[in-house]
N, C-alpha and C. Protein backbone atom coordinates (compact mmCIF):
# COMPACT_ATOMS: atom_id res chain seq x y z
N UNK A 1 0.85 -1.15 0.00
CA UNK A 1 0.00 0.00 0.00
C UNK A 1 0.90 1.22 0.00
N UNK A 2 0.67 2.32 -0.52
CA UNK A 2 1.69 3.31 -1.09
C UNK A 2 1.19 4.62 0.01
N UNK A 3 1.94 5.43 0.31
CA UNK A 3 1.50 6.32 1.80
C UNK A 3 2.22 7.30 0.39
N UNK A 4 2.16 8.90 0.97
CA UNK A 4 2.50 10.05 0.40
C UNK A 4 3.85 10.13 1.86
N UNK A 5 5.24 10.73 1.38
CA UNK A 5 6.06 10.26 2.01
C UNK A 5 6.25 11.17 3.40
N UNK A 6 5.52 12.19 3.35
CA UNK A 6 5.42 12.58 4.75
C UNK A 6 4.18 11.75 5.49
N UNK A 7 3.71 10.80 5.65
CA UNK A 7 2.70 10.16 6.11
C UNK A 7 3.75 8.90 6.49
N UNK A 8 4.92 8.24 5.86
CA UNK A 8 5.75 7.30 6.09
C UNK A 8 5.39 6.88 7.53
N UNK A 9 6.63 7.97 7.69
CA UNK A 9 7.08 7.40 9.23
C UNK A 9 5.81 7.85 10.55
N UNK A 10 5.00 8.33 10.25
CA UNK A 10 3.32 8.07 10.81
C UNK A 10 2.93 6.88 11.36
N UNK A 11 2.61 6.02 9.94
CA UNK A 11 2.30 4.74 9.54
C UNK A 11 2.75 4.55 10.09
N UNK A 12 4.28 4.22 10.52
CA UNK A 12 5.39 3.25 10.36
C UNK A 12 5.44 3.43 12.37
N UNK A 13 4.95 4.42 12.93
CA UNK A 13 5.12 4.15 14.31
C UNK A 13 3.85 4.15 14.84
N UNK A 14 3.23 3.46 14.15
CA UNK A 14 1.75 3.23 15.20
C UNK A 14 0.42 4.56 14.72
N UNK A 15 1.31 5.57 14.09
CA UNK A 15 0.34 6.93 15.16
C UNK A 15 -0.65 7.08 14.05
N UNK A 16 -0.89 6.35 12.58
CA UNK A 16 -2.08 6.26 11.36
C UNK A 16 -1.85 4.75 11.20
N UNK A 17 -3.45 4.60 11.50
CA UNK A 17 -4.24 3.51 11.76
C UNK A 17 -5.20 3.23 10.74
N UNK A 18 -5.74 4.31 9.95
CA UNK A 18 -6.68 4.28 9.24
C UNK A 18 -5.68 5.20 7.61
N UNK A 19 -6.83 4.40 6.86
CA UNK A 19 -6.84 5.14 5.85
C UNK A 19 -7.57 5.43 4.40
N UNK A 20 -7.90 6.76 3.83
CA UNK A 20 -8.78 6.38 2.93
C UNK A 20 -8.95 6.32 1.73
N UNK A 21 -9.68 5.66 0.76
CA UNK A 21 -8.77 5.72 -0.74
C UNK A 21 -9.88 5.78 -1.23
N UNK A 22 -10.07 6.29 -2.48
CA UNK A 22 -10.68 6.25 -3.90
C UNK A 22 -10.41 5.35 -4.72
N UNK A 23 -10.36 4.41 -4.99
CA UNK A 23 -10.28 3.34 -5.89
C UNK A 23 -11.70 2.73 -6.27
N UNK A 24 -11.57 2.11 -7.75
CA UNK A 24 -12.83 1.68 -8.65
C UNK A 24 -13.35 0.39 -7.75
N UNK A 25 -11.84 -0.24 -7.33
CA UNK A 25 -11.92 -1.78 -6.85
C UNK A 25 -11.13 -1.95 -5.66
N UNK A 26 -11.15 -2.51 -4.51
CA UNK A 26 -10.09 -2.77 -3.62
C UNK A 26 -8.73 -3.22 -4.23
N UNK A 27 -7.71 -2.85 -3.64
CA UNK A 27 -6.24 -3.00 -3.85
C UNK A 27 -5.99 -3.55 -2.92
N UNK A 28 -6.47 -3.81 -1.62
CA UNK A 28 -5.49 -4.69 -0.24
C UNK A 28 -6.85 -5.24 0.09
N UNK A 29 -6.34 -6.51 0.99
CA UNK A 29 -7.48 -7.06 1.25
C UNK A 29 -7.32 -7.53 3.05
N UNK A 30 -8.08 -7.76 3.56
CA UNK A 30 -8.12 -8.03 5.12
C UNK A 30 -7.41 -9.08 5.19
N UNK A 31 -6.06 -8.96 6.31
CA UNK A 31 -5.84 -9.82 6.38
C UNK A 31 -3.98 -10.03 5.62
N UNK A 32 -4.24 -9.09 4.31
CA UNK A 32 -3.07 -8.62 3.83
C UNK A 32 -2.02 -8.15 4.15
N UNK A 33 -1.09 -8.49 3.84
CA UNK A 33 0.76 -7.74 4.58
C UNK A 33 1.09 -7.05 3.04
N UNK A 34 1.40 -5.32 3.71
CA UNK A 34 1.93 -4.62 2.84
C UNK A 34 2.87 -3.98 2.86
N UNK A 35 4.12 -3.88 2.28
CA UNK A 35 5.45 -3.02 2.49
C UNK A 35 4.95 -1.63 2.55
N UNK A 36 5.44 -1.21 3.34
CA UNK A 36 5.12 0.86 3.83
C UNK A 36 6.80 1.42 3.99
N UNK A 37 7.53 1.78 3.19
CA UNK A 37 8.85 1.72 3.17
C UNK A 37 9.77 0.82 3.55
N UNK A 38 10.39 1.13 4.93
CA UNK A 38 11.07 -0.28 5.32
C UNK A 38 10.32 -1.06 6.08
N UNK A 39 9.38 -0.62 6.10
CA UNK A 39 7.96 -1.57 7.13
C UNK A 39 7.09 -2.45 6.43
N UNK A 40 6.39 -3.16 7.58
CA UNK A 40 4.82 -3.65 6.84
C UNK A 40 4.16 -3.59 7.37
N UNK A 41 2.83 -3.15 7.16
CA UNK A 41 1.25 -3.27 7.74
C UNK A 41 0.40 -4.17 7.47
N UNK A 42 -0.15 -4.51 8.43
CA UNK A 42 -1.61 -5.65 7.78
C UNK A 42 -3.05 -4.80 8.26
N UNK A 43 -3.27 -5.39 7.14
CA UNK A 43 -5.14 -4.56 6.58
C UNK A 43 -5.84 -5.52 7.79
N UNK A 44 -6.27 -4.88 8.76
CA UNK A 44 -7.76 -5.63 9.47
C UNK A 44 -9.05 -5.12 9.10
N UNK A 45 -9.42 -4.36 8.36
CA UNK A 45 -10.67 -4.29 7.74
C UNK A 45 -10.87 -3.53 6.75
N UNK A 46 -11.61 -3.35 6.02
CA UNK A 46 -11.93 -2.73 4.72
C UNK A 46 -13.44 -2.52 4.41
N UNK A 47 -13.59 -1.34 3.92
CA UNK A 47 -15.03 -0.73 3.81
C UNK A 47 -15.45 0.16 3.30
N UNK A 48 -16.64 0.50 2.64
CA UNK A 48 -16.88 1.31 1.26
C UNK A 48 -17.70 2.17 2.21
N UNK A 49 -17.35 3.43 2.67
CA UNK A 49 -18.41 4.74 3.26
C UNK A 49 -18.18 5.58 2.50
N UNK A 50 -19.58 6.48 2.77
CA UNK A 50 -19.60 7.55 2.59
C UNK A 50 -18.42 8.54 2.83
N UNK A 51 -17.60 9.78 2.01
CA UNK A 51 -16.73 10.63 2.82
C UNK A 51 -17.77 11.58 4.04
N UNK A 52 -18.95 11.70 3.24
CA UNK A 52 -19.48 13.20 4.34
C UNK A 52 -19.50 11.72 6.31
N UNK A 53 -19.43 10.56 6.07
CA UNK A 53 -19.26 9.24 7.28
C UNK A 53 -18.21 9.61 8.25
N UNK A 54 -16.65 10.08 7.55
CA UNK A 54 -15.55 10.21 8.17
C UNK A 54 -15.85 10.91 9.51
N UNK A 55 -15.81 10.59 10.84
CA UNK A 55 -15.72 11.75 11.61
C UNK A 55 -14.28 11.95 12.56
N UNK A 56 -14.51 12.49 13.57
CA UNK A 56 -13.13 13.65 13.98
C UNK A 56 -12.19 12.06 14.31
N UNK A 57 -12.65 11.10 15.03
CA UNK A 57 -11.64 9.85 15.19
C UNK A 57 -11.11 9.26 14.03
N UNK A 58 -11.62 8.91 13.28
CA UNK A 58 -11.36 8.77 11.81
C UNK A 58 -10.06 9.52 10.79
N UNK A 59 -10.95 10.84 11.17
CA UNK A 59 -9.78 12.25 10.89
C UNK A 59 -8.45 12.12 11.67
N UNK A 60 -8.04 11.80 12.58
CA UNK A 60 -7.21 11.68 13.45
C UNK A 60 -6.24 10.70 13.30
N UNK A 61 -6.83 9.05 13.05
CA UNK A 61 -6.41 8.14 13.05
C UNK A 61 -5.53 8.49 11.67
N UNK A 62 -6.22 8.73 10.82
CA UNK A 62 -5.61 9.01 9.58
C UNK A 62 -4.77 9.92 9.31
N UNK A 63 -4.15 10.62 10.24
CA UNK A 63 -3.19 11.87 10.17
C UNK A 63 -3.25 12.69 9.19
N UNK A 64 -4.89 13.01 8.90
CA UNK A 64 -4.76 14.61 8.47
C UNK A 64 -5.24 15.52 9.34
N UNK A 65 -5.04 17.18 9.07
CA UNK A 65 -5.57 17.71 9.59
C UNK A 65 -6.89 18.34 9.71
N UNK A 66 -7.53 18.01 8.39
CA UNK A 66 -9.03 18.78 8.58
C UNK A 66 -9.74 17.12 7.42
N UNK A 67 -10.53 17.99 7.15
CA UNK A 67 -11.78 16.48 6.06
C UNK A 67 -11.12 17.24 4.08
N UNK A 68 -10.80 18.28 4.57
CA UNK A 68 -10.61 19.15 3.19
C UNK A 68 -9.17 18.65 3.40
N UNK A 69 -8.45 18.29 3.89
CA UNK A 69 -7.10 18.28 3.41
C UNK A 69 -7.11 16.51 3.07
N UNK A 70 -7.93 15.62 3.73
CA UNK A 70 -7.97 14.22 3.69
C UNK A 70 -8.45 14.22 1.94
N UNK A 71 -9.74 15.53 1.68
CA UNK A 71 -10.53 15.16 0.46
C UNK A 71 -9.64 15.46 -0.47
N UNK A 72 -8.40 16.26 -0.19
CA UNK A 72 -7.58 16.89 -1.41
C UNK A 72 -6.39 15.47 -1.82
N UNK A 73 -6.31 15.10 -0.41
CA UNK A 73 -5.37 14.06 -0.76
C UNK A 73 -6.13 12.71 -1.21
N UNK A 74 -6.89 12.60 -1.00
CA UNK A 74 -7.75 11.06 -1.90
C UNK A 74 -8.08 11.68 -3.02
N UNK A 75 -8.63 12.56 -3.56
CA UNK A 75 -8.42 13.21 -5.02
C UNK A 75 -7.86 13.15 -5.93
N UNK A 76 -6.40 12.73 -6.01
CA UNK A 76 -6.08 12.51 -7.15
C UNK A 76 -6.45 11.44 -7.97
N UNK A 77 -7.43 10.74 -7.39
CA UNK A 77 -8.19 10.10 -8.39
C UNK A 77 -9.76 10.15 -8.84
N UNK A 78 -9.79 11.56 -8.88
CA UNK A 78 -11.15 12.19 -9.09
C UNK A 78 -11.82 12.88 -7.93
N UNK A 79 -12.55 13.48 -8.25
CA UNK A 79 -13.53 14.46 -7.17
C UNK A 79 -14.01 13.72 -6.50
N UNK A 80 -14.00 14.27 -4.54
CA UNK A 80 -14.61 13.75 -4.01
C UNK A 80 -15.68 14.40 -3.41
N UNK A 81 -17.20 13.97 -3.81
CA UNK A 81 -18.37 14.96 -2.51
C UNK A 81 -18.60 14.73 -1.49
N UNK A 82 -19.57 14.57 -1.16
CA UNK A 82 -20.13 13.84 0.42
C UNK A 82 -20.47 12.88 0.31
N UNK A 83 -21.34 12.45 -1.16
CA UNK A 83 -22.00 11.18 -1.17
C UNK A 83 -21.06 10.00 -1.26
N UNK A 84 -19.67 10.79 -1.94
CA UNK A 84 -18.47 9.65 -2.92
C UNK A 84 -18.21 8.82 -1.82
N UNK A 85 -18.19 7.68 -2.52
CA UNK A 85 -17.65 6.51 -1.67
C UNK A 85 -15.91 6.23 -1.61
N UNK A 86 -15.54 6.27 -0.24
CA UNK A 86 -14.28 5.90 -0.45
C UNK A 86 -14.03 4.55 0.47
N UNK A 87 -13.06 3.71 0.11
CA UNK A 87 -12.98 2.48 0.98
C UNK A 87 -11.71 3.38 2.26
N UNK A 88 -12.14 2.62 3.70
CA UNK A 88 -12.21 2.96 4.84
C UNK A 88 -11.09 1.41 5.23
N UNK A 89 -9.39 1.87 4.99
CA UNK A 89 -8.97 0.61 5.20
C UNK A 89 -8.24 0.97 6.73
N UNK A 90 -8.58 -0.23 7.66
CA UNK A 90 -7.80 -0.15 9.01
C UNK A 90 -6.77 -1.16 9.26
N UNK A 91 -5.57 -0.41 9.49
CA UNK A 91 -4.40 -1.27 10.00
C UNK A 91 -3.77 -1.58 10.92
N UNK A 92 -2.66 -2.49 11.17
CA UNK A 92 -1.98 -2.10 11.76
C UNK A 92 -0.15 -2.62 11.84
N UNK A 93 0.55 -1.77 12.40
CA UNK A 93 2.55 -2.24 12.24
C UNK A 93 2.71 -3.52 12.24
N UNK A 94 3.20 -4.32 11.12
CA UNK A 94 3.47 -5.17 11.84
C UNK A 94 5.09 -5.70 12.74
């Protein structure tokens, strides 16, 4: 699973747990081990919500700072509204 590289070392010590993506189709699956630089994470769940769903724990876990900076960064694969569905993947170090 691919992080933006100031998010790395986040991931990589516990402190983002969550995360959210825009994709057509899942890319990781529960249960999955994924290289995160010199690390790996495993996917414990996966889930298609709503973005306007995300709330402030969510926001947090995921180390952004607001819902507009989370929506700018899942964006690059198209616009996101309130209704857009993004998958809701939770991890953790392994």
């Amino acid at each position: 699973m691919e992080f933006s590289r100031e998010l790395r070392d986040d991931v990589l010590s516990g402190d983002i747990t969550v995360s959210f993506r825009l994709w057509q189709r899942p890319k990781v699956r529960a249960g999955g081990r994924y290289r995160v630089g010199n690390g790996e994470i495993e996917v414990d769940s996966l889930e298609l919500v709503p973005f306007s769903c995300i709330d402030d724990d969510d926001l947090r876990r995921s180390g952004e700072a607001s819902l507009e900076s989370l929506r700018q960064r899942a964006a690059h694969a198209g616009p996101i509204h309130d209704s857009t569905l993004l998958y809701r993947i939770e991890f953790h170090v392994i």
